[in-house]
Structures are given as C-alpha cells and as structure tokens.
Protein backbone atom coordinates (compact mmCIF):
# COMPACT_ATOMS: atom_id res chain seq x y z
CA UNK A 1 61.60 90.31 91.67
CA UNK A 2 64.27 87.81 93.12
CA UNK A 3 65.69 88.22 96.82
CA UNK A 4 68.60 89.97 96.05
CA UNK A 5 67.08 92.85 93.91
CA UNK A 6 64.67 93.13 96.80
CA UNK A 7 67.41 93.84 99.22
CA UNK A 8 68.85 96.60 96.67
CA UNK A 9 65.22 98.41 96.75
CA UNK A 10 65.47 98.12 100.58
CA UNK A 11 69.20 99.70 100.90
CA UNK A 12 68.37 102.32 98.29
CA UNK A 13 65.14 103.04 100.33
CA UNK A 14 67.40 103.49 103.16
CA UNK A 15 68.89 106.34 101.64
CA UNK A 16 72.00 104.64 100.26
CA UNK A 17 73.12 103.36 104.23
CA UNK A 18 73.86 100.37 103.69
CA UNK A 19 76.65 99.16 101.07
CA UNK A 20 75.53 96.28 98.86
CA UNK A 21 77.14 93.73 97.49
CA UNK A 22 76.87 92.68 94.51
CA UNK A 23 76.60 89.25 95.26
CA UNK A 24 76.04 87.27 99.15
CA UNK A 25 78.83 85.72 99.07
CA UNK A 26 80.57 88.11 101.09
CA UNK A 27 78.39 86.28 103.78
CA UNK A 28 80.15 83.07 103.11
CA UNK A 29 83.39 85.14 102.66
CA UNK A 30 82.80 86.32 106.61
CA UNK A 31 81.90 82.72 107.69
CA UNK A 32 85.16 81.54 105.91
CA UNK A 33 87.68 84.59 107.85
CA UNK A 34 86.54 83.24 111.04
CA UNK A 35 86.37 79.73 110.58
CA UNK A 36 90.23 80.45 109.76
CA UNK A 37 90.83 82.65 112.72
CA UNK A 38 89.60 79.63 114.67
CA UNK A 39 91.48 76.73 112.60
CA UNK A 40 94.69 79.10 113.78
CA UNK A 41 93.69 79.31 117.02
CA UNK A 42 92.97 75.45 116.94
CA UNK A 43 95.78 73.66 115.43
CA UNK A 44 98.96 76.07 115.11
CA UNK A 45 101.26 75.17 118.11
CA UNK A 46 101.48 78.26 120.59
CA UNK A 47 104.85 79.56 121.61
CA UNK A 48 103.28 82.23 124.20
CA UNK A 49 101.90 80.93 126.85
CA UNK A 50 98.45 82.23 126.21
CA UNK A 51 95.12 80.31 127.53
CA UNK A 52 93.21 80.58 123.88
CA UNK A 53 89.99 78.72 125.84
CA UNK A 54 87.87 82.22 125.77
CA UNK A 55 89.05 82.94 122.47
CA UNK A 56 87.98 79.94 120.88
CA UNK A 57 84.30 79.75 122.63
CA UNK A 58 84.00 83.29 121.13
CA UNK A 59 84.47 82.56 117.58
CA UNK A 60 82.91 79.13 117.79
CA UNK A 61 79.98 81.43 119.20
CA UNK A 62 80.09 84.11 116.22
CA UNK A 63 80.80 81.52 113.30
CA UNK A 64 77.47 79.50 114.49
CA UNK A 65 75.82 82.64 115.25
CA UNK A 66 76.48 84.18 111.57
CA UNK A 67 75.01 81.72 109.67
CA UNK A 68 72.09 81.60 112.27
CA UNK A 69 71.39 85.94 111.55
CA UNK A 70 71.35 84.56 107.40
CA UNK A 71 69.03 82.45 107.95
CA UNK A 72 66.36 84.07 110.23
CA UNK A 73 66.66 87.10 108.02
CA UNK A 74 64.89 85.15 105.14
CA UNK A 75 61.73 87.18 105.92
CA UNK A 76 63.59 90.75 106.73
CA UNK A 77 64.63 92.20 104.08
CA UNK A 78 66.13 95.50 105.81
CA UNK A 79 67.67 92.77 108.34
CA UNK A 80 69.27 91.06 105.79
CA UNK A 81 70.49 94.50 104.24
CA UNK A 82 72.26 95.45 107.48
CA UNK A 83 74.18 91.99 106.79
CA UNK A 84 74.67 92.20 103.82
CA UNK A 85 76.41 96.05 104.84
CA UNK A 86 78.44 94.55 107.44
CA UNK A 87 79.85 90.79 105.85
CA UNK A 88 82.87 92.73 104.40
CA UNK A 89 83.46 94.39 107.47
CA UNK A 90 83.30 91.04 109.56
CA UNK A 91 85.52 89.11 106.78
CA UNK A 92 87.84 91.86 107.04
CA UNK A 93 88.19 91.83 110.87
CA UNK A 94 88.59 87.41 110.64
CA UNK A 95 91.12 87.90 108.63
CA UNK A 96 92.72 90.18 111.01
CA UNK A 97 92.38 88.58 113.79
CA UNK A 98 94.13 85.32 112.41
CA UNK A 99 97.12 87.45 111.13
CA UNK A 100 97.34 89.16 114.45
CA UNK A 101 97.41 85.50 115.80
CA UNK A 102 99.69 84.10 113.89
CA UNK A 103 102.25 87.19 114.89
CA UNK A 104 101.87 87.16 118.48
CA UNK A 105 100.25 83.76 120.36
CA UNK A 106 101.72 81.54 117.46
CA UNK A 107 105.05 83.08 116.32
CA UNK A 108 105.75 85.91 118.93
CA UNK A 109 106.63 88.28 116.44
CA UNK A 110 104.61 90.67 118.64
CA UNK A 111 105.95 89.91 121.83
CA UNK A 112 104.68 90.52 125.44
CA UNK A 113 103.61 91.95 127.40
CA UNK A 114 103.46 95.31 125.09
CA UNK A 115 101.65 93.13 122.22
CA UNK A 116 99.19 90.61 123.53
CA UNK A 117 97.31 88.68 120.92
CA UNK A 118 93.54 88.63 120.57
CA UNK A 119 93.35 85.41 122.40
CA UNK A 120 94.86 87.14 125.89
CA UNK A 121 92.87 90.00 125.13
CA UNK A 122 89.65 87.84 125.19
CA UNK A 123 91.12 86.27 128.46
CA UNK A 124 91.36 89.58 130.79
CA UNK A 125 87.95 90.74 129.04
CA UNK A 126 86.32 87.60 130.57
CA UNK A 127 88.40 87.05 134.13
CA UNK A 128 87.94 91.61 134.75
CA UNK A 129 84.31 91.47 133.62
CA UNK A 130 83.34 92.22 136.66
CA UNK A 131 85.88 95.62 136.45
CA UNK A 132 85.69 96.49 133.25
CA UNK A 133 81.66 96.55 133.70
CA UNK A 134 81.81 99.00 137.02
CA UNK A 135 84.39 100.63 134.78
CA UNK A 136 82.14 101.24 131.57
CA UNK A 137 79.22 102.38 133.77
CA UNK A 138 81.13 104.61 135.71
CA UNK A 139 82.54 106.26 132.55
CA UNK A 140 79.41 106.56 130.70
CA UNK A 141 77.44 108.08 133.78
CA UNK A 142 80.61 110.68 133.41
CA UNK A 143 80.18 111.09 129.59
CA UNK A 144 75.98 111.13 129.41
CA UNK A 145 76.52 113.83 132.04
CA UNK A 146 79.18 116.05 130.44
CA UNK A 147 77.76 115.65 126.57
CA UNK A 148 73.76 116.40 128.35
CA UNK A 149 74.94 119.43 129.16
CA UNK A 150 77.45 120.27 126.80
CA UNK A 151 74.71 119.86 124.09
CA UNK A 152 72.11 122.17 126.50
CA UNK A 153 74.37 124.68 126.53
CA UNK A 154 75.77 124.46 123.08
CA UNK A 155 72.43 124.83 121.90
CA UNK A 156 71.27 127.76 124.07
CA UNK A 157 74.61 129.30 122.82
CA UNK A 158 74.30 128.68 119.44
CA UNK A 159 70.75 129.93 119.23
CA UNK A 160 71.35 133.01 120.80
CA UNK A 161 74.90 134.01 118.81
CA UNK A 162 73.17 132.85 115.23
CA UNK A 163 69.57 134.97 116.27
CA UNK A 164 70.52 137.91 117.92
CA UNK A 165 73.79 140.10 116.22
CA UNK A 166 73.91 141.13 120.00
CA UNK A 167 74.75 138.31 121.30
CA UNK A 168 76.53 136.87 118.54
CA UNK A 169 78.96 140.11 119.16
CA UNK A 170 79.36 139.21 122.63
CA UNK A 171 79.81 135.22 122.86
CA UNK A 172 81.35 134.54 119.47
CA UNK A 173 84.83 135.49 120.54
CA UNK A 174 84.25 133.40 123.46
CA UNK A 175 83.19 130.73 121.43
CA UNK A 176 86.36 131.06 118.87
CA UNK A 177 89.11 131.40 122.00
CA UNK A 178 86.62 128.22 123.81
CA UNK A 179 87.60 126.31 120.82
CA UNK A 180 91.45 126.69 120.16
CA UNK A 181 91.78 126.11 124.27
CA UNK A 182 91.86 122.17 124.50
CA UNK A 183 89.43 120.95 127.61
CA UNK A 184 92.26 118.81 129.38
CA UNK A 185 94.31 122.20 129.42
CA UNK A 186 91.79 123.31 132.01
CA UNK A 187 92.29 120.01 134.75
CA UNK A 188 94.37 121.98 137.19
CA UNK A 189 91.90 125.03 137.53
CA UNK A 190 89.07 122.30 137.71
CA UNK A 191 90.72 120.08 140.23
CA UNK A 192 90.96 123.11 142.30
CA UNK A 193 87.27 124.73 141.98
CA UNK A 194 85.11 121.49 142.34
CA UNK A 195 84.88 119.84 145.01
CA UNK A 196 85.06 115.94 143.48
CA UNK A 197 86.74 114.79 140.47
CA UNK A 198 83.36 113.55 139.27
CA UNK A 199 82.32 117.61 139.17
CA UNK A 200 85.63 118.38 137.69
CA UNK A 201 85.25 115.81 134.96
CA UNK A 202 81.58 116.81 134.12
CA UNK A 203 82.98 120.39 133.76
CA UNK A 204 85.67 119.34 131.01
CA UNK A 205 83.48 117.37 129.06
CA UNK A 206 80.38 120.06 128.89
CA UNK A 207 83.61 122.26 127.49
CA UNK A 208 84.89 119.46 125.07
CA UNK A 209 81.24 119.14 123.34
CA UNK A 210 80.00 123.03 123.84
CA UNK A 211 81.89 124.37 121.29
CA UNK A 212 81.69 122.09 118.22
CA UNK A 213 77.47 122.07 119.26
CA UNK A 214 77.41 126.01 119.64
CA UNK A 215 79.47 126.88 116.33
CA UNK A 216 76.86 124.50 114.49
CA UNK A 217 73.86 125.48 115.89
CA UNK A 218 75.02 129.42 115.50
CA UNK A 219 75.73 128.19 111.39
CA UNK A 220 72.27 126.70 110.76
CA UNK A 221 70.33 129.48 112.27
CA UNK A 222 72.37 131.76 110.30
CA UNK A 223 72.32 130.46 107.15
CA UNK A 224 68.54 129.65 107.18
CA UNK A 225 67.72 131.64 103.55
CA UNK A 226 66.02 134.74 104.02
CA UNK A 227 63.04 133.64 101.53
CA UNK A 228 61.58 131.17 104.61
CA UNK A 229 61.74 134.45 106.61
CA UNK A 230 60.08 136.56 104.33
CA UNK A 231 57.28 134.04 103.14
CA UNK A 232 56.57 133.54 107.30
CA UNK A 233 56.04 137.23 107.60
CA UNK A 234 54.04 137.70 104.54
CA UNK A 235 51.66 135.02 106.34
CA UNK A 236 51.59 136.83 109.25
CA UNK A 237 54.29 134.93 111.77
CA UNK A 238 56.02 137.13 114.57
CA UNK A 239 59.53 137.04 115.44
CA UNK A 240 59.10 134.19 118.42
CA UNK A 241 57.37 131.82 115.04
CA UNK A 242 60.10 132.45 113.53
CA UNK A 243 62.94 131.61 115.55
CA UNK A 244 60.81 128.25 116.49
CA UNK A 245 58.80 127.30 113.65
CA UNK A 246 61.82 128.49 110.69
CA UNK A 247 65.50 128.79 112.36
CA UNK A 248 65.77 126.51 114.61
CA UNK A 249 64.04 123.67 112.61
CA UNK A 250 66.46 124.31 109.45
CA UNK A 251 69.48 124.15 112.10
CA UNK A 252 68.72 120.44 113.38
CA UNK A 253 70.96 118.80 110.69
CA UNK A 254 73.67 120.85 112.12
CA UNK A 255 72.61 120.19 115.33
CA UNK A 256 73.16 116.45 115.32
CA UNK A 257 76.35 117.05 113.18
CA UNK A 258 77.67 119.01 116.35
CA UNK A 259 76.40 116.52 118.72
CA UNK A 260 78.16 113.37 116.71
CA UNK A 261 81.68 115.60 116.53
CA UNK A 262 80.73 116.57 120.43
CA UNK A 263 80.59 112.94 121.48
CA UNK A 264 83.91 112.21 119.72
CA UNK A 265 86.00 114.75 121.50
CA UNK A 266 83.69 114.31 124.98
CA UNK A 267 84.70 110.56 124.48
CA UNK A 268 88.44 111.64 124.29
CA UNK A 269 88.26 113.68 126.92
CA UNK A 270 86.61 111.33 129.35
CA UNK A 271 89.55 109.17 128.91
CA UNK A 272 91.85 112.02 129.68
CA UNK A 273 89.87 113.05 132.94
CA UNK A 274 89.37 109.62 134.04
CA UNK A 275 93.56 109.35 134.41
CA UNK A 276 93.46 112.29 136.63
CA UNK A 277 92.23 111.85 139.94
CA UNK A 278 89.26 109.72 139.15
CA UNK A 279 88.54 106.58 141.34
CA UNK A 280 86.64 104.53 138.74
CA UNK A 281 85.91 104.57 134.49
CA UNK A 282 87.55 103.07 131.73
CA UNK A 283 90.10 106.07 132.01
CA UNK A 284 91.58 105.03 135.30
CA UNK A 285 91.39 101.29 134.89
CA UNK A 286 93.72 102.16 131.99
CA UNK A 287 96.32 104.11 134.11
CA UNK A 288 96.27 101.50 136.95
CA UNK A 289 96.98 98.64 134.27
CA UNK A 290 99.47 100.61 132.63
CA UNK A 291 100.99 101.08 135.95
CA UNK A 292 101.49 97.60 136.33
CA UNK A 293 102.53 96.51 133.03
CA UNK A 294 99.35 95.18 131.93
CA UNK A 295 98.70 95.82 128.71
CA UNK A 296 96.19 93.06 128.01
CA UNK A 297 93.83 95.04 130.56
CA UNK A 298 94.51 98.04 128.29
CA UNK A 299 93.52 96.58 125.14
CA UNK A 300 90.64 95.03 126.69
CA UNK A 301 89.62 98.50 128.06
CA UNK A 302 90.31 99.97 124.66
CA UNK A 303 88.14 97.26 123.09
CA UNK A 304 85.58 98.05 125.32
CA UNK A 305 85.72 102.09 124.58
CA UNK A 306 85.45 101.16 120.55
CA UNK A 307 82.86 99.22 121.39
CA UNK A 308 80.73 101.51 123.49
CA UNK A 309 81.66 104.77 121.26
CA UNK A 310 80.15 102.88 118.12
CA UNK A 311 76.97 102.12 120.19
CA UNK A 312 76.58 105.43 121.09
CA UNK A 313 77.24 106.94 117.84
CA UNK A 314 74.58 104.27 116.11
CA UNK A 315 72.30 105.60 119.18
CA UNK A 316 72.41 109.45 117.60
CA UNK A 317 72.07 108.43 114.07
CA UNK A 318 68.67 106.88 115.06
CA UNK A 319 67.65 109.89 116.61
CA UNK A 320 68.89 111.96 113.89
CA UNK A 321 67.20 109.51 111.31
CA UNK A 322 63.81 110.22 113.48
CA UNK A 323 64.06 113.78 113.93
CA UNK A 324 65.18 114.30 110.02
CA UNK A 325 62.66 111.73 108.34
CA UNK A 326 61.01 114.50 106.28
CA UNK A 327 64.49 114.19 104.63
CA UNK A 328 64.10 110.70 103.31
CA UNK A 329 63.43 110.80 99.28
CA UNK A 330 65.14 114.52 99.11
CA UNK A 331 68.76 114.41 100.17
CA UNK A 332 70.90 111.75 98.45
C-alpha cells in the first residue's frame, strides 16, 4: 500500500474529517500562494506608507515552516492527513492575502485608514501584543465564565423540562420567550442589578448559551425511543437508572451540539458586553480603537477573535470526539 492510499485509510478512519485530496500537490499549491503573497510584498513598489517588515518575517516564517510540517509528517500518517485537510485552505488564504495586498499597500484601491492591508494589520498585532494579550485573557476569563455556567444551567434545565412533563409545563415557556429575547437586550437591567460589569457580563452570556443548551438537552432526553426504556425495566432498572444510565447518555450528541451553537452566540455576545462598560477584553479594545480611528487595531482584534473562536471550537470537538467514541464505525 503506497503513502497516499495510507493517508485515505487514515481520513476514512477518522470518520470522513478530514478532506483528501486526490493528489499532494495541493501542498505545493499552498507553498506556491504564499511564496506569491511574499514576492508581492517583496518587490511591488508600495504607495501606502505601510512598514511590511512584520509581514514579511511572518510569511518567510510560514513558507519555511510548511514544508518543514511535510516533511516531519513522513512517519504520521493522521499528521499528514490533517495537512493534507488544510493545504487548500492555506492556498486559498495566500492567494488572498496577495490580492488583498495588491488592493490596498500596493495600489490603494482600499484606502486608509477604513481598509488597512494585511501588512499594517500584522504591524499593530506585533507593536499592541502586549494589549491585545491582556485583552484576549480578559475576554476569555469573561466567556469560560458565562458559557460554564450557561452550559450548567442549560443542562439542569434541559434535563428537568425533557424528564419530568411537570417541569417541562412550567420552564418550557420560559425557555421559548428566553430564546426570542436577545441577551444584549437585557444590558440596562444588568448594569443596574450587578454590582461590576464583569457580573453583568457573566449574566448575559450564561443567557446567550442557556437556551440553545436547554432546548437540546430537553430534545435528546425526549426523543430517547421508548424501546431503551422498556428493555431497562424489563431488566429490572428504576426510574433514577434510567434517567442516568438511558436519557441522559442518548442526549450527549445534542448536548455538545448546544454547547458548539452556545459558544457561537456567547462569543457574540462577549463582544457586545465588552463595548459596554467593560474596562478590558477584546470588546472594549475594539470600541476604544474605533474611537480613535484605528481600524488596523480593529482588524487585528478581529483577527485575534477568529483566531481564538476556532481554537475553542476545535477544543469541544475533541471533547465531543472523546465523550462520543462509541460512535466511531456507526455514524457516517
């Protein structure tokens, strides 16, 4: 079996995650997008009066550190799969970046300071680093806190209205008028109750990611078939076995669809709450740069938030993968 058929039976062991090629030269492909993006930067005359220094060293970085990945992923198959998945992807974004060169540092097509090109962008990531990193950990201290105990008390929630048709006919209207109410709608009763804008903030995030956790969890215990119930009781299991042993098990794929869709709209949110009377976070370094006509500092902070949100979205998907590997082989 060559290389490249191994690295099929690897992705298709992976449950079809990663996207394969037929071929590696979308590897070269990717090497070639930003070897362009850095010819560009190199040796096309700049009218804007950009410093391109940062944004060279990074590609000269990524187009040695490519190649490097290839090569030390001779011996890992799945490592070389995940490269294989993402080559297209990184072509794609080469090419980008040298056509979004070309219109704003080189041409100024995209003119400032409303359209900085990647190069500037690159430039205030660097010189704020300091900033933007008290920034990020300020707003993810805001957003592990709000989504912790948005998904506590989504789950509670959605045990209790999918178990019990008692509950469920108390706290699913609340759930249904919880979820047509958007969370930044609630600021000025929030500002008012807590006592910090930290408090506040945690409040409208545990609402943004309760109800999209709650409705799921509620639908998987609900629609766990009745024949797992009745083939528990027929061997004996009580009504506590079956909540924990049978319901709540089958709900966990709804679970961590909730808490994925939870993060996305706590993530939104934060952003939101972090323009409102917050000191610190991603949010407010956003508003202050806006302020001031900045907006290389708010790219660079919107970088930053793609960035972290795809982190923390690969960060549930290996805990879902973990939780749901009895799943591997059976769903497609």
């Amino acid at each position: 079996m060559s290389a490249e058929e191994q690295i099929r039976k690897q992705a298709d062991g992976n449950g079809g995650t990663y996207w394969k090629p037929k071929s590696k030269g979308w590897i070269f492909a990717a090497e070639a997008a930003i070897w362009i993006a850095l010819a560009i930067s190199l040796f096309v005359p700049d009218v804007q009066p950009v410093n391109t220094f940062y944004y060279q060293v990074a590609l000269v970085l990524f187009a040695v550190a490519w190649p490097a990945l290839w090569l030390a992923s001779t011996r890992m198959d799945r490592f070389r799969a995940k490269l294989y998945h993402y080559s297209q992807l990184i072509a794609a974004l080469g090419l980008l970046l040298a056509v979004w060169d070309l219109l704003s540092t080189k041409s100024n097509v995209l003119q400032l300071p409303f359209f900085p090109g990647p190069a500037q962008i690159v430039e205030v990531m660097y010189e704020d680093r300091n900033t933007l990193f008290i920034s990020t950990l300020y707003s993810m201290r805001l957003f592990f806190a709000g989504l912790t105990s948005g998904i506590l008390l989504g789950i509670v929630t959605g045990i209790l209205t999918g178990w019990s048709r008692q509950w469920n006919y108390w706290l699913f209207p609340v759930i249904k008028i919880a979820g047509v109410i958007p969370p930044v709608a609630w600021i000025p009763p929030a500002l008012v109750i807590f006592p910090t804008s930290f408090q506040a903030g945690i409040f409208l995030l545990t609402l943004a990611s309760w109800f999209s956790i709650a409705y799921m969890v509620a639908g998987g215990i609900a629609s766990t078939p009745k024949s797992f119930f009745e083939v528990s009781r027929t061997l004996g299991a009580n009504e506590r076995f079956l909540l924990f042993h049978v319901a709540i098990p089958h709900a966990v794929p709804n679970i961590f669809t909730g808490i994925a869709t939870s993060a996305g709209l706590c993530f939104m949110t934060l952003v939101i709450t972090e323009m409102i009377g917050a000191k610190a976070g991603l949010g407010w370094y956003i508003n202050w740069a806006r302020a001031w006509a900045a907006y290389d500092k708010v790219y660079a902070s919107i970088v930053i938030m793609g960035v972290a949100f795809c982190i923390i979205l690969a960060v549930i998907n290996l805990f879902r993968r973990y939780f749901l590997r009895w799943q591997k082989g059976i769903v497609k």
